[in-house]
C-alpha atoms as a PDB file:
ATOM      1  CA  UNK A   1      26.348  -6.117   0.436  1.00  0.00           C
ATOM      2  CA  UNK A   2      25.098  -3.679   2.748  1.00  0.00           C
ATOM      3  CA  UNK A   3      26.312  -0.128   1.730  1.00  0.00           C
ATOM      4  CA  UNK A   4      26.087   1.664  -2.057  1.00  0.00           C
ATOM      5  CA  UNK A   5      27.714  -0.442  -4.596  1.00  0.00           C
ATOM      6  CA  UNK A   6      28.234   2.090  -7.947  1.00  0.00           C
ATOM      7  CA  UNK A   7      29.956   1.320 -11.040  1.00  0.00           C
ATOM      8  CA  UNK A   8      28.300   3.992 -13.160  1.00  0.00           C
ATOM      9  CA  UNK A   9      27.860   7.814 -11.692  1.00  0.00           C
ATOM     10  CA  UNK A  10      25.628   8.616 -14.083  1.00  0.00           C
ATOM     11  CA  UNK A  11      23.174   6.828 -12.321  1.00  0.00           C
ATOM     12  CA  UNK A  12      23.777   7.531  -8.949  1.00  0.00           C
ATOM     13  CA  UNK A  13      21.717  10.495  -8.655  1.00  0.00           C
ATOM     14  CA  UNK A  14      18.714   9.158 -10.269  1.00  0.00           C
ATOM     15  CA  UNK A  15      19.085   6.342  -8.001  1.00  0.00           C
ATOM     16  CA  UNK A  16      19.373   7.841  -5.084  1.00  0.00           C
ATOM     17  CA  UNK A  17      16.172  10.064  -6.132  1.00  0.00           C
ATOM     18  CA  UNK A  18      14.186   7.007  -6.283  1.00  0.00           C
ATOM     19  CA  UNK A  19      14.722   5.505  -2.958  1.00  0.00           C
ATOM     20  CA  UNK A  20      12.977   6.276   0.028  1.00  0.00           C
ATOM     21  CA  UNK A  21      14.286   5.602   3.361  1.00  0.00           C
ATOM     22  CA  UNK A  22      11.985   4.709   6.252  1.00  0.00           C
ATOM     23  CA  UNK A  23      14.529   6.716   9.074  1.00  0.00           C
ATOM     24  CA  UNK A  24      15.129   9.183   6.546  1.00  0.00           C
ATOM     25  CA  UNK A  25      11.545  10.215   6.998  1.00  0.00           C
ATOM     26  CA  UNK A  26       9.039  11.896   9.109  1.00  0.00           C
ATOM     27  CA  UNK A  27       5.272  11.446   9.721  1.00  0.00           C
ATOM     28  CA  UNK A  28       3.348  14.802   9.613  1.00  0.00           C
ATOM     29  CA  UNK A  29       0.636  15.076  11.696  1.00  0.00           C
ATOM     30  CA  UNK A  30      -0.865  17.466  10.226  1.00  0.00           C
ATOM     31  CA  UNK A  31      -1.349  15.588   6.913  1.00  0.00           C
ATOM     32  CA  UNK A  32      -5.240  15.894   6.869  1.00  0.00           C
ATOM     33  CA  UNK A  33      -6.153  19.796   7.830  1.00  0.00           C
ATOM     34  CA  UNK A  34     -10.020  18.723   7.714  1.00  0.00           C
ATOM     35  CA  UNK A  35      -9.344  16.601  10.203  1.00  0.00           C
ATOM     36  CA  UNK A  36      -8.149  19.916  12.848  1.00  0.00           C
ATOM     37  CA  UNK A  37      -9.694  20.279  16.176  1.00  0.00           C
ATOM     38  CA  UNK A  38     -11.642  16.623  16.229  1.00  0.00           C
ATOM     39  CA  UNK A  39      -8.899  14.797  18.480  1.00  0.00           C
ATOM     40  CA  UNK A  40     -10.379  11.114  17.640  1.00  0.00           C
ATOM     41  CA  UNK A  41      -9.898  12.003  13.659  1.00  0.00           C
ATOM     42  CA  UNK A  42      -6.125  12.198  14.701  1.00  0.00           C
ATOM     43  CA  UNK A  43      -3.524  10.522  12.459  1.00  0.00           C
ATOM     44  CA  UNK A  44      -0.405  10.445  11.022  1.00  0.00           C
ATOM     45  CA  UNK A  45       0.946  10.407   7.310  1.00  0.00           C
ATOM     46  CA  UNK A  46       4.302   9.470   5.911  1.00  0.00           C
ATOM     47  CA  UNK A  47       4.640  10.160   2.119  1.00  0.00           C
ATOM     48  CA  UNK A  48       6.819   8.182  -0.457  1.00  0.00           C
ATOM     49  CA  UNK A  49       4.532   8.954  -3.628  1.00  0.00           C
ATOM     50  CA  UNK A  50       2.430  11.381  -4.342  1.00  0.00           C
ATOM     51  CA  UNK A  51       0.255  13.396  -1.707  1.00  0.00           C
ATOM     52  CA  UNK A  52      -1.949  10.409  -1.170  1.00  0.00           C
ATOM     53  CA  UNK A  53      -5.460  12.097  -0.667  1.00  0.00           C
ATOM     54  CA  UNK A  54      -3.342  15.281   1.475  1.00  0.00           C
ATOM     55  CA  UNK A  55      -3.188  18.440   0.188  1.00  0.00           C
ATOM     56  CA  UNK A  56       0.311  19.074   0.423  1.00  0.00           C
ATOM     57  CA  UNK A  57       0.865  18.071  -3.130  1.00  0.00           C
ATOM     58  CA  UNK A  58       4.387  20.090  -3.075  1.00  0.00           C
ATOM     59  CA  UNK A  59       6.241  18.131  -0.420  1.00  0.00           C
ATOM     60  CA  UNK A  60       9.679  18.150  -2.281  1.00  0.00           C
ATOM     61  CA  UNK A  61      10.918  14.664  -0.444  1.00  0.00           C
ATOM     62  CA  UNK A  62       8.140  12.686  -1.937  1.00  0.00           C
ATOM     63  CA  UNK A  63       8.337  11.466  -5.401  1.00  0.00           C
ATOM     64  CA  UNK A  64       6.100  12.508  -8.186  1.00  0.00           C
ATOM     65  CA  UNK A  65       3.422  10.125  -8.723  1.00  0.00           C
ATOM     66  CA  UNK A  66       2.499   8.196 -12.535  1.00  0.00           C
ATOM     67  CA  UNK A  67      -0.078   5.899 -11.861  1.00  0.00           C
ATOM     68  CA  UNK A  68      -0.721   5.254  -7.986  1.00  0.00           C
ATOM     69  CA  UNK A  69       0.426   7.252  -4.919  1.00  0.00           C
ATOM     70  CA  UNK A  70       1.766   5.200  -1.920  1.00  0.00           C
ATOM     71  CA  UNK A  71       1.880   6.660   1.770  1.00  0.00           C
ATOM     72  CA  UNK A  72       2.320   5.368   5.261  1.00  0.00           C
ATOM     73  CA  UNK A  73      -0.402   6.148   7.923  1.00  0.00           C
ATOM     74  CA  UNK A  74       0.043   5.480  11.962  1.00  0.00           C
ATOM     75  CA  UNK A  75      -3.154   5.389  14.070  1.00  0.00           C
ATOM     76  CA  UNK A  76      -3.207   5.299  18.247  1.00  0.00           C
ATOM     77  CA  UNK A  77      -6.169   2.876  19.451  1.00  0.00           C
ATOM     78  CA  UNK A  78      -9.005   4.024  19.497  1.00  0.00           C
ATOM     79  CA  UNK A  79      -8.815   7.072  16.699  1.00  0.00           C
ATOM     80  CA  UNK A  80     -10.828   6.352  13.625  1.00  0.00           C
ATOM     81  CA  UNK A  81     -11.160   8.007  10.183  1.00  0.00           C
ATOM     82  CA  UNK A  82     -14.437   9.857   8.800  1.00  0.00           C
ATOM     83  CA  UNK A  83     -16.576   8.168   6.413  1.00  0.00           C
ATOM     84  CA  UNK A  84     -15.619   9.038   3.101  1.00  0.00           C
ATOM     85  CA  UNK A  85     -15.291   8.246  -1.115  1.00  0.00           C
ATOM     86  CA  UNK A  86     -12.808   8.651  -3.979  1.00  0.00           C
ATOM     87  CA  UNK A  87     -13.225   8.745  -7.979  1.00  0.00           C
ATOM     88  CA  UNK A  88     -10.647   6.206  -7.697  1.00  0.00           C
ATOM     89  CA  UNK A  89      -9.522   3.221  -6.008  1.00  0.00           C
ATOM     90  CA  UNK A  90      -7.584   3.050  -3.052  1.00  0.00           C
ATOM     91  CA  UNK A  91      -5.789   0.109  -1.182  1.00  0.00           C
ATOM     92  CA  UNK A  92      -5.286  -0.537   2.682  1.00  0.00           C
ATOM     93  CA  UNK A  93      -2.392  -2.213   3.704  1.00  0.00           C
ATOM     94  CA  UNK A  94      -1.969  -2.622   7.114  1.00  0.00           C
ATOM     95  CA  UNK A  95       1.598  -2.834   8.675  1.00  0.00           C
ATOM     96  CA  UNK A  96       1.131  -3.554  12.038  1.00  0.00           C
ATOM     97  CA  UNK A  97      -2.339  -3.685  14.331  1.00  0.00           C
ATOM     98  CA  UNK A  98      -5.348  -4.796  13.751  1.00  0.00           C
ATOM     99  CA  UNK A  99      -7.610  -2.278  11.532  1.00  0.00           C
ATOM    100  CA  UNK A 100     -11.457  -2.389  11.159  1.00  0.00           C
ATOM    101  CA  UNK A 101     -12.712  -0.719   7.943  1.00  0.00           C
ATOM    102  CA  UNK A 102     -16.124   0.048   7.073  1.00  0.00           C
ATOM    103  CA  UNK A 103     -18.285   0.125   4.111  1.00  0.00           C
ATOM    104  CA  UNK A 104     -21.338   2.211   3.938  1.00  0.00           C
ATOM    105  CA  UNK A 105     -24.875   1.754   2.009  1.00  0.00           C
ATOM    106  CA  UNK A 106     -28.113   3.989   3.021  1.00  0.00           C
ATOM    107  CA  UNK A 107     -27.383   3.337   6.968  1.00  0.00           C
ATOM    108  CA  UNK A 108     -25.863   0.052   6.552  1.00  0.00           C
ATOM    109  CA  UNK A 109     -22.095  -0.285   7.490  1.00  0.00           C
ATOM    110  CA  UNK A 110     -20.029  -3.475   7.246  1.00  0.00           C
ATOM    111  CA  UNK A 111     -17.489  -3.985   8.609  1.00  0.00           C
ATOM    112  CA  UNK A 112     -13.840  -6.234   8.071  1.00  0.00           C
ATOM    113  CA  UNK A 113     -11.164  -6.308  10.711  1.00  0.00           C
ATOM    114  CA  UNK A 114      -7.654  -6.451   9.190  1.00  0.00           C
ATOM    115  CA  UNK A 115      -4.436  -7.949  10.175  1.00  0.00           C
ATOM    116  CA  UNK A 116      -0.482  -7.533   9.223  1.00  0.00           C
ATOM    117  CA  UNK A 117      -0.121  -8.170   5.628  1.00  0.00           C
ATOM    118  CA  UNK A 118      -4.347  -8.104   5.147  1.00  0.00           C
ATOM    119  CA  UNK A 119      -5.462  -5.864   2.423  1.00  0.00           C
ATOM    120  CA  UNK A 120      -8.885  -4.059   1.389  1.00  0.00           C
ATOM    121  CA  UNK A 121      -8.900  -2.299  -2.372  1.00  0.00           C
ATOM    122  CA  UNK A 122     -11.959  -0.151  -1.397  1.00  0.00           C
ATOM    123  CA  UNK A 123     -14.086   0.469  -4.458  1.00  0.00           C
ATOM    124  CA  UNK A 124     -14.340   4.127  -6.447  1.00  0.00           C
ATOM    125  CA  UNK A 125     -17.034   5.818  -4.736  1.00  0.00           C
ATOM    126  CA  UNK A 126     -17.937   3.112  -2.238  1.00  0.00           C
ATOM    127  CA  UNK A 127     -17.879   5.474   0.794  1.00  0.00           C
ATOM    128  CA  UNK A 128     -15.467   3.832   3.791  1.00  0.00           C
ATOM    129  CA  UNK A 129     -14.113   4.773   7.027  1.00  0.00           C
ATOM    130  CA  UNK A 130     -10.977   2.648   9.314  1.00  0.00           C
ATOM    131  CA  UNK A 131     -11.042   2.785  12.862  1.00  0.00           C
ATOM    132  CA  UNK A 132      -8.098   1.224  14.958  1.00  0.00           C
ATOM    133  CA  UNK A 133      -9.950  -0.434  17.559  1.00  0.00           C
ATOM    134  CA  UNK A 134      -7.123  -2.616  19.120  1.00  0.00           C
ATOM    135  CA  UNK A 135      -4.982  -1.933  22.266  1.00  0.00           C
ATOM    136  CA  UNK A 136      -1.552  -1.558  20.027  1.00  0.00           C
ATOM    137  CA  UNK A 137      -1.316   1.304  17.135  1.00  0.00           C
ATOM    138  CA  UNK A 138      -1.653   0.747  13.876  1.00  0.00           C
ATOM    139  CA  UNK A 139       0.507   1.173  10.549  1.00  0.00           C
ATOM    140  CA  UNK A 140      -0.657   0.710   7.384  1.00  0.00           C
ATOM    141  CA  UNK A 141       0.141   1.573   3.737  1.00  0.00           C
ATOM    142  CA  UNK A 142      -2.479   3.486   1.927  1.00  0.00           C
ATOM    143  CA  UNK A 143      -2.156   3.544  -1.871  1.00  0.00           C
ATOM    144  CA  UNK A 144      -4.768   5.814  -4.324  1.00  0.00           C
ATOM    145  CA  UNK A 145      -4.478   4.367  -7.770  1.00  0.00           C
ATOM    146  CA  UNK A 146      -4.212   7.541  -9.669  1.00  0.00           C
ATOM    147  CA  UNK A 147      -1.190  10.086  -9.220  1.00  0.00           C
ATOM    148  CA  UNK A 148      -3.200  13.341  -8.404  1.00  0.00           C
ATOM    149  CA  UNK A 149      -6.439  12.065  -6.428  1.00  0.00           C
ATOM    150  CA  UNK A 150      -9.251  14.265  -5.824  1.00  0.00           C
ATOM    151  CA  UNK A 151     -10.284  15.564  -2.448  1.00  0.00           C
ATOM    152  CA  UNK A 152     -11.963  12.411  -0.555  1.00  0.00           C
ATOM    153  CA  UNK A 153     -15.705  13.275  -0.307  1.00  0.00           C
ATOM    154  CA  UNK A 154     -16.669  13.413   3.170  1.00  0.00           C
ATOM    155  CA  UNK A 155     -20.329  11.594   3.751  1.00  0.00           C
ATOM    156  CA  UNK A 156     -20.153  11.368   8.119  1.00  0.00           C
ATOM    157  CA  UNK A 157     -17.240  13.970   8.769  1.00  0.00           C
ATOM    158  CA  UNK A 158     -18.011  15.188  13.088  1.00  0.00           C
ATOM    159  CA  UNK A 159     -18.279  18.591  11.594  1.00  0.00           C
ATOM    160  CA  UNK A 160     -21.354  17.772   9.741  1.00  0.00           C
ATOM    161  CA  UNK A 161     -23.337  14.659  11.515  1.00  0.00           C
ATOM    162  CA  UNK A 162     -23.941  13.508  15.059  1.00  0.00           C
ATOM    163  CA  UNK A 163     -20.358  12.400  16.872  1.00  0.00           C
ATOM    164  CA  UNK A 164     -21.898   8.947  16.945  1.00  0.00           C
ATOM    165  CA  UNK A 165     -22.674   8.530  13.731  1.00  0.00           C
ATOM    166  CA  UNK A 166     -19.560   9.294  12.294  1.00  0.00           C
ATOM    167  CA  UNK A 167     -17.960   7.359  14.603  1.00  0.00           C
ATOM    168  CA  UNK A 168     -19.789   4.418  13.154  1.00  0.00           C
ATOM    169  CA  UNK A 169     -19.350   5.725   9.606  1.00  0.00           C
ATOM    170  CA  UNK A 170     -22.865   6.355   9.301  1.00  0.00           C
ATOM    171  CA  UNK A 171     -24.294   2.993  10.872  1.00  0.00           C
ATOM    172  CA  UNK A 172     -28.396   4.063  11.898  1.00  0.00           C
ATOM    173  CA  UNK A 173     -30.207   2.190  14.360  1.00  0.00           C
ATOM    174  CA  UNK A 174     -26.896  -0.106  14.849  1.00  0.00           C
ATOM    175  CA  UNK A 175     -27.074  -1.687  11.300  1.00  0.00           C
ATOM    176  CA  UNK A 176     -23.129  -3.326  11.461  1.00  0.00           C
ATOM    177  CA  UNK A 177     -22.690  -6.151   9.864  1.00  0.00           C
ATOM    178  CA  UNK A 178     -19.751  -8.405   9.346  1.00  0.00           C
ATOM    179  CA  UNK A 179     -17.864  -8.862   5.816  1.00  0.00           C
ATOM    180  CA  UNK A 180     -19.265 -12.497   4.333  1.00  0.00           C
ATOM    181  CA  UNK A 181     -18.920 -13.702   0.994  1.00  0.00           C
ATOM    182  CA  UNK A 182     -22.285 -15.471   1.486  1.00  0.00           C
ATOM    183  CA  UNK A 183     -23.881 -12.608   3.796  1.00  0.00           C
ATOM    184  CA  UNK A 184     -27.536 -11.833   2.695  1.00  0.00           C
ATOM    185  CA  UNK A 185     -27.124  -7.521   2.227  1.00  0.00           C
ATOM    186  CA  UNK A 186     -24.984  -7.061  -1.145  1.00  0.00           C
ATOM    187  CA  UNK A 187     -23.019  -5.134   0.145  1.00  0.00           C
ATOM    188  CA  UNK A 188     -21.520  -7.938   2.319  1.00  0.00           C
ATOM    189  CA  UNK A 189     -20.842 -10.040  -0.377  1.00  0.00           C
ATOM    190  CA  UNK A 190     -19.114  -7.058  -2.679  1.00  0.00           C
ATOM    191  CA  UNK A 191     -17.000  -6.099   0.124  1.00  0.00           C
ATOM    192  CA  UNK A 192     -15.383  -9.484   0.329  1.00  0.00           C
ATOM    193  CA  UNK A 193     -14.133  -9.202  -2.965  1.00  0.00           C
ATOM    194  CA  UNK A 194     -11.987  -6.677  -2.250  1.00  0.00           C
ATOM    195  CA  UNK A 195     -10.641  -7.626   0.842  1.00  0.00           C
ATOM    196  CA  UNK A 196      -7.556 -10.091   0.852  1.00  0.00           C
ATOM    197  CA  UNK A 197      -5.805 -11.948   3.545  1.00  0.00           C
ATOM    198  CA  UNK A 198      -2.405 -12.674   3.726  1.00  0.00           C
ATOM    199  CA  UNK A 199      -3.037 -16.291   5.196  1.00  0.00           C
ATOM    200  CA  UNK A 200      -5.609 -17.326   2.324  1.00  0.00           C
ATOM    201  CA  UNK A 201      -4.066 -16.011  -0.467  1.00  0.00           C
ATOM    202  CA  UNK A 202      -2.081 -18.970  -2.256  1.00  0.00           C
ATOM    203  CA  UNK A 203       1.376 -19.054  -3.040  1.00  0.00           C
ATOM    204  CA  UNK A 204       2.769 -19.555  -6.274  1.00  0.00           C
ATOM    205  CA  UNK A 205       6.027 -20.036  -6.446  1.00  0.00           C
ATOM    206  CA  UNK A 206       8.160 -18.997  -9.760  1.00  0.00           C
ATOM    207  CA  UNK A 207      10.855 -20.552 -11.318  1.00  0.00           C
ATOM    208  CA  UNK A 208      13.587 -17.770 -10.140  1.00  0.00           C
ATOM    209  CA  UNK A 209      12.567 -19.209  -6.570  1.00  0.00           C
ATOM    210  CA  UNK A 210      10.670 -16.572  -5.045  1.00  0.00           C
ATOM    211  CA  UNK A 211       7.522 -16.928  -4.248  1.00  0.00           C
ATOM    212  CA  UNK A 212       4.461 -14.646  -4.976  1.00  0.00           C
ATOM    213  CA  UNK A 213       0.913 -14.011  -3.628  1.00  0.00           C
ATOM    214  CA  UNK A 214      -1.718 -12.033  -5.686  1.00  0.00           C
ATOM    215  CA  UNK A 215      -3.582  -9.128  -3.836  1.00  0.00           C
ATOM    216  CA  UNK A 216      -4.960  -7.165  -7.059  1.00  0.00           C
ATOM    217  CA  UNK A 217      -5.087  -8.892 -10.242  1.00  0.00           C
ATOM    218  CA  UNK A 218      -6.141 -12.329 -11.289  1.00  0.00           C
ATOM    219  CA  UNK A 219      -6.474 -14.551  -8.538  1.00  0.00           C
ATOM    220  CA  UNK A 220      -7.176 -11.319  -6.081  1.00  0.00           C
ATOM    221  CA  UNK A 221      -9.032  -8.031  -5.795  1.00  0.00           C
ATOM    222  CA  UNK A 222     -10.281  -6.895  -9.828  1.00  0.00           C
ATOM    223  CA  UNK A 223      -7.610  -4.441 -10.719  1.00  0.00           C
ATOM    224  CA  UNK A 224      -9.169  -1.397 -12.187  1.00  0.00           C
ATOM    225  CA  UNK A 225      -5.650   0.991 -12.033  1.00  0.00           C
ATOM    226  CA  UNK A 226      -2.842  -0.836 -10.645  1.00  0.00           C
ATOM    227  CA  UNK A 227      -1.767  -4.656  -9.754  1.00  0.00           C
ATOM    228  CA  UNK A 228      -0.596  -5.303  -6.269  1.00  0.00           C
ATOM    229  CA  UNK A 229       1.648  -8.489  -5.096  1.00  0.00           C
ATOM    230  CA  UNK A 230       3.422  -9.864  -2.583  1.00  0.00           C
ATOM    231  CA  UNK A 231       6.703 -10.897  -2.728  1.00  0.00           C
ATOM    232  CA  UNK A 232       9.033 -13.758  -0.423  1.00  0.00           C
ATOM    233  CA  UNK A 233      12.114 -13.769  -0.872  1.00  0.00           C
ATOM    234  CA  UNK A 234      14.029 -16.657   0.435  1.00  0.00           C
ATOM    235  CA  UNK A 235      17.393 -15.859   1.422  1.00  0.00           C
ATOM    236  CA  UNK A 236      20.283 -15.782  -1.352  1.00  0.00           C
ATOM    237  CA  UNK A 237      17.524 -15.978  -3.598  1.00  0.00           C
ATOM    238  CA  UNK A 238      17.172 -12.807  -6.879  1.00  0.00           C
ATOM    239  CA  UNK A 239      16.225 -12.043 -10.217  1.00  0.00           C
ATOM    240  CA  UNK A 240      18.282 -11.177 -13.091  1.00  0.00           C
ATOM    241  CA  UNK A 241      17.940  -7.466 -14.803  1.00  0.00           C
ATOM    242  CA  UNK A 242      14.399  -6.976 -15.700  1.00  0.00           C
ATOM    243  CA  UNK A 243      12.330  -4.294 -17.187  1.00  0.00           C
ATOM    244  CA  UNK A 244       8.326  -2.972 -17.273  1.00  0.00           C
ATOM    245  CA  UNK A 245       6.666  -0.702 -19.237  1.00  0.00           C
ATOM    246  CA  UNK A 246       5.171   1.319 -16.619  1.00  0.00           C
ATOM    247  CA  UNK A 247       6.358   2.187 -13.029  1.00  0.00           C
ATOM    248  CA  UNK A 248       6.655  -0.404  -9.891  1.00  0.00           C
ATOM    249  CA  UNK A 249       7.202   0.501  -6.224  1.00  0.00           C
ATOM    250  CA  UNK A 250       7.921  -1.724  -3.940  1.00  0.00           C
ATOM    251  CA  UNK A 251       7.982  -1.479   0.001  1.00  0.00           C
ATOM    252  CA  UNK A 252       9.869  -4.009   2.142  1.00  0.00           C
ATOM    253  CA  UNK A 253       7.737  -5.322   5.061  1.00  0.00           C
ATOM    254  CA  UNK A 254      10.137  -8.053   6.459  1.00  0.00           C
ATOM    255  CA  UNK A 255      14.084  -8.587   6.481  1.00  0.00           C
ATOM    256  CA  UNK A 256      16.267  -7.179   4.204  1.00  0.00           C
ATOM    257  CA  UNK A 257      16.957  -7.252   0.108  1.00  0.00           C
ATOM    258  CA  UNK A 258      19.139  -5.770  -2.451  1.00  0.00           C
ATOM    259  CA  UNK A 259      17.841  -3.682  -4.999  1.00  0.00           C
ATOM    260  CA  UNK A 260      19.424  -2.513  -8.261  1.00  0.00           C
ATOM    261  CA  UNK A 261      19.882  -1.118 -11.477  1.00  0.00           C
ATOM    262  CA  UNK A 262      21.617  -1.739 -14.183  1.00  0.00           C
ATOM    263  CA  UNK A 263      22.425   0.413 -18.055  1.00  0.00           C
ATOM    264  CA  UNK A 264      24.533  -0.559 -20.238  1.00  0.00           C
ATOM    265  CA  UNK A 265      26.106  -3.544 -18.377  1.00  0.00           C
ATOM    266  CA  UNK A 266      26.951  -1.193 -15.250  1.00  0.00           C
ATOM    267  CA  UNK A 267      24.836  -1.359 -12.358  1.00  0.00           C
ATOM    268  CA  UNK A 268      23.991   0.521  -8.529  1.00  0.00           C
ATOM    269  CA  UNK A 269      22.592  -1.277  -5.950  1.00  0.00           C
ATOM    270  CA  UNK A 270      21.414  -0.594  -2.482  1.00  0.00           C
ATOM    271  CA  UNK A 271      20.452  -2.969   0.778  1.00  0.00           C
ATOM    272  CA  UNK A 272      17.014  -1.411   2.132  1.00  0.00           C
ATOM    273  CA  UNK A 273      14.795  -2.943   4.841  1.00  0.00           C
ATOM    274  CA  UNK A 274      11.294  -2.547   6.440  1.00  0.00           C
ATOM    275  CA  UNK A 275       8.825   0.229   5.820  1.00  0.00           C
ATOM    276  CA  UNK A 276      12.108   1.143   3.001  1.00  0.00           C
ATOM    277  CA  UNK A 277      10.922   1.858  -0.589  1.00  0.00           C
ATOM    278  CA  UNK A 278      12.312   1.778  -3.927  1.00  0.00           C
ATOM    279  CA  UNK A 279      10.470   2.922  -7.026  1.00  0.00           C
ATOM    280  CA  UNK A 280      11.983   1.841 -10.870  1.00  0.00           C
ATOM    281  CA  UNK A 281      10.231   4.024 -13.834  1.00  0.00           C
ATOM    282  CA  UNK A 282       8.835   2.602 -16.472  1.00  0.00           C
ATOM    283  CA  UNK A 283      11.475   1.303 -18.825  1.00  0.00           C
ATOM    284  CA  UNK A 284      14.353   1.384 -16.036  1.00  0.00           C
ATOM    285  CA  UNK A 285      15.767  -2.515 -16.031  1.00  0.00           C
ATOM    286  CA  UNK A 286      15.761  -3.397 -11.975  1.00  0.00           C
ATOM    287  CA  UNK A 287      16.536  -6.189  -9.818  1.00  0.00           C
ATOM    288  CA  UNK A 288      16.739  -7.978  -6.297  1.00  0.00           C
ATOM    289  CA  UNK A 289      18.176  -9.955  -4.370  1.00  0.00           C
ATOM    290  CA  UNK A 290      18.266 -11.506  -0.658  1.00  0.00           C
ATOM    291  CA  UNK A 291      21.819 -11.575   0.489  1.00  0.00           C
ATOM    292  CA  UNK A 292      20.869 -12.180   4.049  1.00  0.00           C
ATOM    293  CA  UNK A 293      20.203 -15.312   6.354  1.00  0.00           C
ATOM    294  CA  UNK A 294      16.614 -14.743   6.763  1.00  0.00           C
ATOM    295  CA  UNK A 295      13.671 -14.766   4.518  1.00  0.00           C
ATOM    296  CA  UNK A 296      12.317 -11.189   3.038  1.00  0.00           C
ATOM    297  CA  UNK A 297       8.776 -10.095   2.121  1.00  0.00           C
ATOM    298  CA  UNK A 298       7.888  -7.010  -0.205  1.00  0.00           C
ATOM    299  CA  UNK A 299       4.981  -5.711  -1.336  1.00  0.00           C
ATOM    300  CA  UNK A 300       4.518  -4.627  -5.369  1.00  0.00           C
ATOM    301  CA  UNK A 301       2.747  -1.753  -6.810  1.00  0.00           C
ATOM    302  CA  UNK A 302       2.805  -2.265 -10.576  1.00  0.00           C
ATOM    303  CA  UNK A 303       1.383   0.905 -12.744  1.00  0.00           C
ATOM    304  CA  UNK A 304      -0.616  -0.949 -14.736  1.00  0.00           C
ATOM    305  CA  UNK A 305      -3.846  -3.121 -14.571  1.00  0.00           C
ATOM    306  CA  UNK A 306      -3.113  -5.282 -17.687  1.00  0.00           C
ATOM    307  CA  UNK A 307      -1.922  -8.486 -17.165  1.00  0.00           C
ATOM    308  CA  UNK A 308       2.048  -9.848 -18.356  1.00  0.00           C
ATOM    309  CA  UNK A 309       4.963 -10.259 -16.016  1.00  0.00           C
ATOM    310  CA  UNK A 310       8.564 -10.337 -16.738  1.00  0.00           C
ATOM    311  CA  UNK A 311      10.678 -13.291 -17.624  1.00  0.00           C
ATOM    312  CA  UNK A 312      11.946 -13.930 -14.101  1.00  0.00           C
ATOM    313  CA  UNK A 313      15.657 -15.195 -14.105  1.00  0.00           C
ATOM    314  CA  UNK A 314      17.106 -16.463 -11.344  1.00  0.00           C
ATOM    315  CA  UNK A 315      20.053 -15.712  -9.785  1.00  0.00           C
ATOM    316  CA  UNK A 316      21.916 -16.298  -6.891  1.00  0.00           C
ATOM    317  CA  UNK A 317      23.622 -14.200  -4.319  1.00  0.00           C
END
């Protein structure tokens, strides 16, 4: 079912509240006013939750944040972002491209080149810049695991250091090195704790017939604010009603699923599809399904860092 299916108007508005359509939206390229006047800082931001790190904590058409923010960013090759750190955790997601992000330590940058469906949690207060330096643009979610994020501190912004050195997030005397879990500077082997790849990352599959893959949590990055997972969804594969005690986003990257509600045996439901995202409150029973031919894939922000899952149920469409 493709269009709005409602069999209870009291829920309709709430519902409607809570999903965010990728067409519906626009990127603002002027997300990032430190960034004015230094044309390779350029970038573009798309919020769903929260301000994620901008300013413009007002924007009416983004939903108010609980325990994460999530936010779409586009990159042109060969634009990169200043060297910076947050109080708090924050997750790279990339979309499409290839990313490179850096991690920086008293003149020592390393460095990890991401692909679709790669992720990096980068650390509270481990200072980090991303550079798209591919021939194709880049996408990628960005999600700051606290609602109201303080300003990123800026350690190689152009307005303050050298061009070149910010450039290379603060790299001296060409000290790059690559991510390695078995590298010989610590700060190799911390960094590839927090990066996870898509293709290395097993996949459990549940007994509702989906199958999952861990990015934060056990068996991925340590969670610290907020558990991250990846979803597929085989087609007319879904879950019965379920609930959480604390909020969960999630953000379609392939194909197409139905999402729901349901309150007192009445339920609303929507068909949403890539860079589309749907956020349930805590306490608010959800659900999906795949009604299509293909497979889908979603990615999972869960509000919490505690571990416990539902009691997955499995229905068919």
């Amino acid at each position: 079912m493709s269009g709005l299916k409602e069999n209870n108007s009291s829920l309709n508005q709430d519902f409607r509240r809570h999903l965010l359509k990728f067409t519906e939206k626009t990127f603002d390229w002027d997300a990032f006013p430190s960034n004015r006047g230094f044309a390779d800082l350029e970038r573009a931001q798309m919020r769903f939750i929260g301000s994620g790190g901008s300013p413009k904590v007002n924007d009416s058409e983004t939903l108010k944040p609980e325990h994460f923010t999530l936010s779409l960013i586009y990159k042109h090759p060969g634009k990169y972002a200043a060297c910076h750190a947050h109080e708090i955790e924050e997750a790279f997601l990339v979309l499409d491209g290839v990313l490179t992000v850096g991690w920086e330590e008293d003149g020592v940058v390393v460095e990890a080149p991401l692909g679709p469906k790669d992720m990096i949690l980068n650390a509270r207060e481990i200072p980090h810049g991303f550079r798209n330096a591919g021939v194709t643009p880049v996408t990628m979610s960005v999600m700051v695991g606290v609602g109201k994020p303080l300003p990123p501190r800026y350690l190689y912004h152009p307005k303050d250091v050298d061009a070149d050195l910010a450039a290379s997030f603060g790299a001296r005397d060409g000290q790059v090195l690559r991510v390695d879990p078995e590298g010989q500077h610590p700060l190799q082997r911390m960094m590839a704790h927090y990066v996870v790849r898509y293709d290395e990352q097993p996949t459990e599959w549940t007994t509702a017939g989906f199958g999952r893959k861990i990015y934060v949590g056990e068996g991925g990055a340590p969670p610290s604010t907020a558990r991250k997972e990846m979803f597929l969804i085989p087609p007319n594969v879904g879950v019965k009603p379920y609930t959480r005690t604390c909020e969960e986003a999630w953000l379609v990257l392939d194909g197409h699923i139905t999402v729901g509600w349901e309150e007192e045996g009445k339920t609303i439901e929507r068909q949403i599809g890539p860079k589309d995202v749907f956020v349930s409150p805590a306490g608010r029973t959800r659900y999906f399904r795949n009604d299509e031919a293909n497979a889908a894939t979603i990615f999972v922000a869960i509000g919490s860092p505690l571990a416990g899952d539902p009691d997955y149920q499995p229905i068919t469409a």
